[in-house]
PDB file of N, CA and C in Angstrom:
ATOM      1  N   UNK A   1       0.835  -1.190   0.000  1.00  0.00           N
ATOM      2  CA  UNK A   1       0.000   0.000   0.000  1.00  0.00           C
ATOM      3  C   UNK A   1       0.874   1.245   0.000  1.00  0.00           C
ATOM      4  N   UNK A   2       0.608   2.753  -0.186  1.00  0.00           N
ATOM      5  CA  UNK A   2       1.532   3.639  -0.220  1.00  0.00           C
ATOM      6  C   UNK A   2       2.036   3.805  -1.510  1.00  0.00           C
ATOM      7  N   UNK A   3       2.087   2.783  -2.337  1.00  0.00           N
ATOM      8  CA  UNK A   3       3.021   2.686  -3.780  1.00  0.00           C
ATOM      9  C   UNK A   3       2.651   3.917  -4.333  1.00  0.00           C
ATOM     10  N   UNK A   4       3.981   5.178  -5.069  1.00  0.00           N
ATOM     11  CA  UNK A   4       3.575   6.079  -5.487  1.00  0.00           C
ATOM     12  C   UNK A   4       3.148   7.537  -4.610  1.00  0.00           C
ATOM     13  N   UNK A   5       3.482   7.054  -3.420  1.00  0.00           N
ATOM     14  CA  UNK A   5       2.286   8.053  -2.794  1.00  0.00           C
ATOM     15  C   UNK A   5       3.931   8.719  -1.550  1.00  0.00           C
ATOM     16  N   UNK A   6       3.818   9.876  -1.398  1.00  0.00           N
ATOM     17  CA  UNK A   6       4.697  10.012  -0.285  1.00  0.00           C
ATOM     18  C   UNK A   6       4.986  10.093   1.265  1.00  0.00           C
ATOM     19  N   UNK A   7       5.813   9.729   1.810  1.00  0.00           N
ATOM     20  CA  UNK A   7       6.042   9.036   3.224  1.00  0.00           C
ATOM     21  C   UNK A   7       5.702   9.943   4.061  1.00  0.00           C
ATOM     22  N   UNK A   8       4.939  10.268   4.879  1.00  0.00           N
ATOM     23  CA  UNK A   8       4.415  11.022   6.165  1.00  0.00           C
ATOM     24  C   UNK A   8       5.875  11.661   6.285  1.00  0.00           C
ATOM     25  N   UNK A   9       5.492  12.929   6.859  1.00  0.00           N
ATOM     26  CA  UNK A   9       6.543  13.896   7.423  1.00  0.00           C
ATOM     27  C   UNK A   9       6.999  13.838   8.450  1.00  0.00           C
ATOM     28  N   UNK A  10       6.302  13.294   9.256  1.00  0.00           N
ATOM     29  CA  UNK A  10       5.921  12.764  10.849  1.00  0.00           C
ATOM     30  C   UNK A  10       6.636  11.696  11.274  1.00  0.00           C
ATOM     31  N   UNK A  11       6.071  10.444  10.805  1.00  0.00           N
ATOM     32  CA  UNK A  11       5.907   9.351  11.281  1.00  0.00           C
ATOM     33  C   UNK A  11       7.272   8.426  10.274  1.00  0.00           C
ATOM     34  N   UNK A  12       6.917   8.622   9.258  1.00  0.00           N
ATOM     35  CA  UNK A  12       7.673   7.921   7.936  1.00  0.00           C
ATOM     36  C   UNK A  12       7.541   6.374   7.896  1.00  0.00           C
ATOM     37  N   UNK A  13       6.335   6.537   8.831  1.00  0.00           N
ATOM     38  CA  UNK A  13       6.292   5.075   8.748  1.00  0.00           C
ATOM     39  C   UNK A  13       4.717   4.345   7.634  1.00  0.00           C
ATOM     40  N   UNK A  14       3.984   6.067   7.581  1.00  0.00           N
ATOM     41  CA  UNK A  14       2.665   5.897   6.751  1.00  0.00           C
ATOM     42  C   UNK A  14       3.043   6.497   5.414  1.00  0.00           C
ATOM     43  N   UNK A  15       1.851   6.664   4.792  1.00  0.00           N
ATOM     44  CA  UNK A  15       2.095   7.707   3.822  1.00  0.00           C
ATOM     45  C   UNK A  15       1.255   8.776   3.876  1.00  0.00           C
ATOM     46  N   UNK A  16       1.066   9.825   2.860  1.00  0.00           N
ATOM     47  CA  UNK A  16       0.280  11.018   2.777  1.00  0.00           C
ATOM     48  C   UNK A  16      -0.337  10.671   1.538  1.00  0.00           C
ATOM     49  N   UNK A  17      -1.354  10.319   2.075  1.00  0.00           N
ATOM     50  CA  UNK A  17      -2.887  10.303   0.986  1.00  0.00           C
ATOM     51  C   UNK A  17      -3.005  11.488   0.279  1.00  0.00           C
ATOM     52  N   UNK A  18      -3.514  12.105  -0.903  1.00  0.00           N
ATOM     53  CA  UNK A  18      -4.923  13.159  -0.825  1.00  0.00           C
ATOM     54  C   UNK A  18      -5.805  13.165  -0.557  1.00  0.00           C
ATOM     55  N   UNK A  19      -6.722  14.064  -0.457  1.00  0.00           N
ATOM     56  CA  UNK A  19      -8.500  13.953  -0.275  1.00  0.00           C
ATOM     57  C   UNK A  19      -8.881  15.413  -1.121  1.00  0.00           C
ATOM     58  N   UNK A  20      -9.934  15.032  -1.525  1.00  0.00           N
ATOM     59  CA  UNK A  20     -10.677  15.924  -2.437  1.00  0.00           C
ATOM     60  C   UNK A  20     -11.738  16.107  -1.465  1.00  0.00           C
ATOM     61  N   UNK A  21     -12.168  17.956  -2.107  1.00  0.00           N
ATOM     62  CA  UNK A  21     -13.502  18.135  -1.724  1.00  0.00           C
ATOM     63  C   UNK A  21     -14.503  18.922  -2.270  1.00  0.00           C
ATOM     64  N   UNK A  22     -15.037  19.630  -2.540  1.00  0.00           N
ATOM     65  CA  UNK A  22     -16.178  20.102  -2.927  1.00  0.00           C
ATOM     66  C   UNK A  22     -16.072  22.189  -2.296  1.00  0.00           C
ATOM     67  N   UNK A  23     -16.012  22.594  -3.618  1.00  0.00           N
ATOM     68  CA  UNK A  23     -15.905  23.943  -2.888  1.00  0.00           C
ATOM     69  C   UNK A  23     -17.375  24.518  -2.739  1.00  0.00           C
ATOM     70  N   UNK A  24     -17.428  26.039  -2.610  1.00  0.00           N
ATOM     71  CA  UNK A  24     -18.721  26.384  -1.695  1.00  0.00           C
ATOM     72  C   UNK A  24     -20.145  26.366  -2.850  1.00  0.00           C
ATOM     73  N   UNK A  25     -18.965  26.380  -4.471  1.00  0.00           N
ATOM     74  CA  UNK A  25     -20.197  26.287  -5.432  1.00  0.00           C
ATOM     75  C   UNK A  25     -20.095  25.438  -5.797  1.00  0.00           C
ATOM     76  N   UNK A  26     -19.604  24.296  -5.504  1.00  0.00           N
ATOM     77  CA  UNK A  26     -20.050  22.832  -5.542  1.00  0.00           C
ATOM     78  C   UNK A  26     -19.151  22.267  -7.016  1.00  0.00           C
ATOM     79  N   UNK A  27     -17.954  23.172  -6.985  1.00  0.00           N
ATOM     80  CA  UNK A  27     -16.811  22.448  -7.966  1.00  0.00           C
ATOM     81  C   UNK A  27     -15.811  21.628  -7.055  1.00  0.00           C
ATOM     82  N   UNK A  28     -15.298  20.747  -7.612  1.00  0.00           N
ATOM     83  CA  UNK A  28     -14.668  19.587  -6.937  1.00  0.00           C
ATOM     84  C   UNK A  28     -13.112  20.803  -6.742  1.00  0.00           C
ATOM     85  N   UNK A  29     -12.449  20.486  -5.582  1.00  0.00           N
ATOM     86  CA  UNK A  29     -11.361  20.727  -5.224  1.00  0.00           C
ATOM     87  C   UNK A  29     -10.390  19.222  -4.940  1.00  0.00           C
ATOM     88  N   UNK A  30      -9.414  19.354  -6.303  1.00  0.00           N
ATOM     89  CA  UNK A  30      -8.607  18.219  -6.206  1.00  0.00           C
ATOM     90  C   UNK A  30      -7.456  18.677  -4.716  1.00  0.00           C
ATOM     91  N   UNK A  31      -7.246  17.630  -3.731  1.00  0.00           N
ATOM     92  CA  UNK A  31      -5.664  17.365  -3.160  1.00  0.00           C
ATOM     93  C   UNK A  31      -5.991  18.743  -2.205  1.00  0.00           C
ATOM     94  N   UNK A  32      -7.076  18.656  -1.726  1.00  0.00           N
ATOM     95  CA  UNK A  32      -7.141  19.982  -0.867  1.00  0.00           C
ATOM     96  C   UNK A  32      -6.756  19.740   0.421  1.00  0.00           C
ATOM     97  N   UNK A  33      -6.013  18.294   1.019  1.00  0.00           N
ATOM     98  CA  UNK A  33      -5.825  18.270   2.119  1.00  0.00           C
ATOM     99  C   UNK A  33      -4.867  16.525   1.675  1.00  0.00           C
ATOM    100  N   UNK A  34      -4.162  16.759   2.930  1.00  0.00           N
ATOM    101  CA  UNK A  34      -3.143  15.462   2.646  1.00  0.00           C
ATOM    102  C   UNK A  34      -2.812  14.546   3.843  1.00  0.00           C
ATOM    103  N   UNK A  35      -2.891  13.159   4.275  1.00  0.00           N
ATOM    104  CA  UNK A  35      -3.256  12.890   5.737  1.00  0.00           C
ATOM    105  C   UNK A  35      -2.401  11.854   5.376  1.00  0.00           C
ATOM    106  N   UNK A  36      -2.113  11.125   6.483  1.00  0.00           N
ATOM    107  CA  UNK A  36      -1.471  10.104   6.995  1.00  0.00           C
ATOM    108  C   UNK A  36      -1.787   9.535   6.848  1.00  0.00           C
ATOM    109  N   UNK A  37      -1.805   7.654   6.406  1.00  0.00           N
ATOM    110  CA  UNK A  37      -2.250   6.470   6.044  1.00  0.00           C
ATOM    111  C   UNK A  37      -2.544   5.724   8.013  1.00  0.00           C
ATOM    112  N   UNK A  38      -1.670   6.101   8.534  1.00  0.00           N
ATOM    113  CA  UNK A  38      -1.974   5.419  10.143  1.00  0.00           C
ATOM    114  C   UNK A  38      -2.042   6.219  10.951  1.00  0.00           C
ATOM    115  N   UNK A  39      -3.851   5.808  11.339  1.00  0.00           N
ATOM    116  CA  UNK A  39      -4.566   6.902  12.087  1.00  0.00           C
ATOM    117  C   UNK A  39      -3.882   6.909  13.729  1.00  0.00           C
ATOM    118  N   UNK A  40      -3.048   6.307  13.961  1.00  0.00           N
ATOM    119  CA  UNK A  40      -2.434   6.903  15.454  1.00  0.00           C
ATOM    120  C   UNK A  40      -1.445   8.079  15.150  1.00  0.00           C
ATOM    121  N   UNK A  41      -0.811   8.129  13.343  1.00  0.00           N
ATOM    122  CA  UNK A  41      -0.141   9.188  13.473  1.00  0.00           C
ATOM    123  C   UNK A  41      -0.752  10.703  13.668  1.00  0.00           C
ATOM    124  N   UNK A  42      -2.038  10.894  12.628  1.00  0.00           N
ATOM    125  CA  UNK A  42      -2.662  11.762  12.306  1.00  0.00           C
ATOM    126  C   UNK A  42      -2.194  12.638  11.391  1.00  0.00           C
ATOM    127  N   UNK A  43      -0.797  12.838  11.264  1.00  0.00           N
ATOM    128  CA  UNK A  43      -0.166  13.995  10.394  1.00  0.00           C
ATOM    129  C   UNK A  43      -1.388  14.817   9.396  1.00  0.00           C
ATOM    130  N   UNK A  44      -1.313  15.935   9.267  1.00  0.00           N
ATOM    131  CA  UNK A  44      -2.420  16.647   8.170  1.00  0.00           C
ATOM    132  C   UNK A  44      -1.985  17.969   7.554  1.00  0.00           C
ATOM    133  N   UNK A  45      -1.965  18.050   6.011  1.00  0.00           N
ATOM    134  CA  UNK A  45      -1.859  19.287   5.892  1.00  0.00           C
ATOM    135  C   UNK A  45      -3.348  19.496   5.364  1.00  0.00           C
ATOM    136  N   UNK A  46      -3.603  20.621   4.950  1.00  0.00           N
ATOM    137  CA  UNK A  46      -4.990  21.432   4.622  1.00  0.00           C
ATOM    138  C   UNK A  46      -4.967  22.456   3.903  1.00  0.00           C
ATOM    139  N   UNK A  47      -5.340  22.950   2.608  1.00  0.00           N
ATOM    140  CA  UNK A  47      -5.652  23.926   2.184  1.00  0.00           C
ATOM    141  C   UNK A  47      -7.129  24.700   2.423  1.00  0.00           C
ATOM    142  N   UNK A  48      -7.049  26.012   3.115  1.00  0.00           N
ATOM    143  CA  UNK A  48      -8.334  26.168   3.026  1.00  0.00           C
ATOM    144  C   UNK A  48      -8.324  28.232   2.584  1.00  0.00           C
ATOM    145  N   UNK A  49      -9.149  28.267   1.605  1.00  0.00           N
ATOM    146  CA  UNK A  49      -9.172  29.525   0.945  1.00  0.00           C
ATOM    147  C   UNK A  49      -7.976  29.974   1.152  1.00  0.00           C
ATOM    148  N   UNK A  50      -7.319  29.199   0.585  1.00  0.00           N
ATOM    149  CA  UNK A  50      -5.634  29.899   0.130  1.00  0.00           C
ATOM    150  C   UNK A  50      -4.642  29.384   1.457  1.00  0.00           C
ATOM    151  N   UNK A  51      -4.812  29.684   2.415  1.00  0.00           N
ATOM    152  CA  UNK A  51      -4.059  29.245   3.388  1.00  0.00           C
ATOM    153  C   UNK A  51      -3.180  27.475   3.975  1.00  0.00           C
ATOM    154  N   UNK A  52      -2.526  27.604   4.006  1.00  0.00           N
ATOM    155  CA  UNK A  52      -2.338  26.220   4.468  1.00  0.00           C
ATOM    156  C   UNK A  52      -2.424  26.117   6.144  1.00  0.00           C
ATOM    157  N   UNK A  53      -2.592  24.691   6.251  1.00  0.00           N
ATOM    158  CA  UNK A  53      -2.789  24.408   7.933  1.00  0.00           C
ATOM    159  C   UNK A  53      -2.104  23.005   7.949  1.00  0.00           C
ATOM    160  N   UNK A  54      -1.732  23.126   8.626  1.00  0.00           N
ATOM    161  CA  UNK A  54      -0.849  21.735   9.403  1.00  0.00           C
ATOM    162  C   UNK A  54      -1.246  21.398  10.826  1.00  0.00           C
ATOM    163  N   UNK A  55      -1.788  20.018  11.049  1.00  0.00           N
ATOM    164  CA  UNK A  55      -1.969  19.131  11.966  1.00  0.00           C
ATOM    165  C   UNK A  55      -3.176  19.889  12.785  1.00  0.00           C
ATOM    166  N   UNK A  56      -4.485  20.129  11.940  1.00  0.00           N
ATOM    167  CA  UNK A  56      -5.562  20.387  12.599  1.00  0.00           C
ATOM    168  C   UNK A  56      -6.283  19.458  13.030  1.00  0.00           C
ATOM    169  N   UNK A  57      -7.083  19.448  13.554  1.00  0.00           N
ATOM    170  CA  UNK A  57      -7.742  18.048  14.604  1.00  0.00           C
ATOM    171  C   UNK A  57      -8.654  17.391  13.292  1.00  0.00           C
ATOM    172  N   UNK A  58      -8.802  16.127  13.591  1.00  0.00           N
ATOM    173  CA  UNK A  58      -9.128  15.365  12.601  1.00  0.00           C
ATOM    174  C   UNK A  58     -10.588  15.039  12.391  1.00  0.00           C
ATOM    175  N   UNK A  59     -11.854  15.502  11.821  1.00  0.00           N
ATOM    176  CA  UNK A  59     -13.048  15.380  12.220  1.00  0.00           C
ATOM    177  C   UNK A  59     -13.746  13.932  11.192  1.00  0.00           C
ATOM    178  N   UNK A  60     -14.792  13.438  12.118  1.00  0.00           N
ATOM    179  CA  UNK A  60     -15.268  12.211  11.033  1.00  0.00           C
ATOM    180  C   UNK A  60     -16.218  13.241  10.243  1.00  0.00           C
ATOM    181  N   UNK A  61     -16.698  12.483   9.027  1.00  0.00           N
ATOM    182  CA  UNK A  61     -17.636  13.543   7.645  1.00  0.00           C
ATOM    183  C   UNK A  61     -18.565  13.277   8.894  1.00  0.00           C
ATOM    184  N   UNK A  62     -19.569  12.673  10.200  1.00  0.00           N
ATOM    185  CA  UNK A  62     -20.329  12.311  10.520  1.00  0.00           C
ATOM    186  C   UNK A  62     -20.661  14.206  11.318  1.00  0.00           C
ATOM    187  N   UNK A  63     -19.312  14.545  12.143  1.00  0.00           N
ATOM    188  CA  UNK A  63     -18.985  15.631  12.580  1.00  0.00           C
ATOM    189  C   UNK A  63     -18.231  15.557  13.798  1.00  0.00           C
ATOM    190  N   UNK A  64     -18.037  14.061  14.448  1.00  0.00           N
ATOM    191  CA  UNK A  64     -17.912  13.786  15.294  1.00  0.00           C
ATOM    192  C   UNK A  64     -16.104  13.918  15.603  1.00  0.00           C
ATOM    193  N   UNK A  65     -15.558  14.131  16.553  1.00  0.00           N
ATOM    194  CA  UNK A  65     -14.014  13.815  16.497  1.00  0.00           C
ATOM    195  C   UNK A  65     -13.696  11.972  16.432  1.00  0.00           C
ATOM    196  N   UNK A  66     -12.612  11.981  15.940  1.00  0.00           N
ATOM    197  CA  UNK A  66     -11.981  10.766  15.849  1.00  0.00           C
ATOM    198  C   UNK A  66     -11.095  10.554  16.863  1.00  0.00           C
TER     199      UNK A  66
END
């Protein structure tokens, strides 16, 4: 798993996924956020309206924390 994909900044023991999402007019935003493959690491970066964020708390889509 990981193949292609690059090694957590953190941990180096996962990798850094992308995730896509959906902007406010409902166009897809490719790679808007980049996470860790092993959820005890958490590592995260985030793009959000231009800004970047690193290692914000991790929420389920449900709303709930993880």
């Amino acid at each position: 798993m990981g193949e292609g994909f690059p090694p957590c900044l953190r941990c180096d023991s996962g990798n850094l996924v992308p995730l896509s999402d959906f902007g406010g007019q409902g166009a897809a935003v490719h790679y808007k956020a980049w996470v860790c493959t092993l959820p005890s690491c958490g590592y995260n970066i985030k793009i959000r309206n231009g800004d970047i964020y690193i290692d914000e708390p991790i929420l389920s889509g449900a709303g709930g924390r993880r």
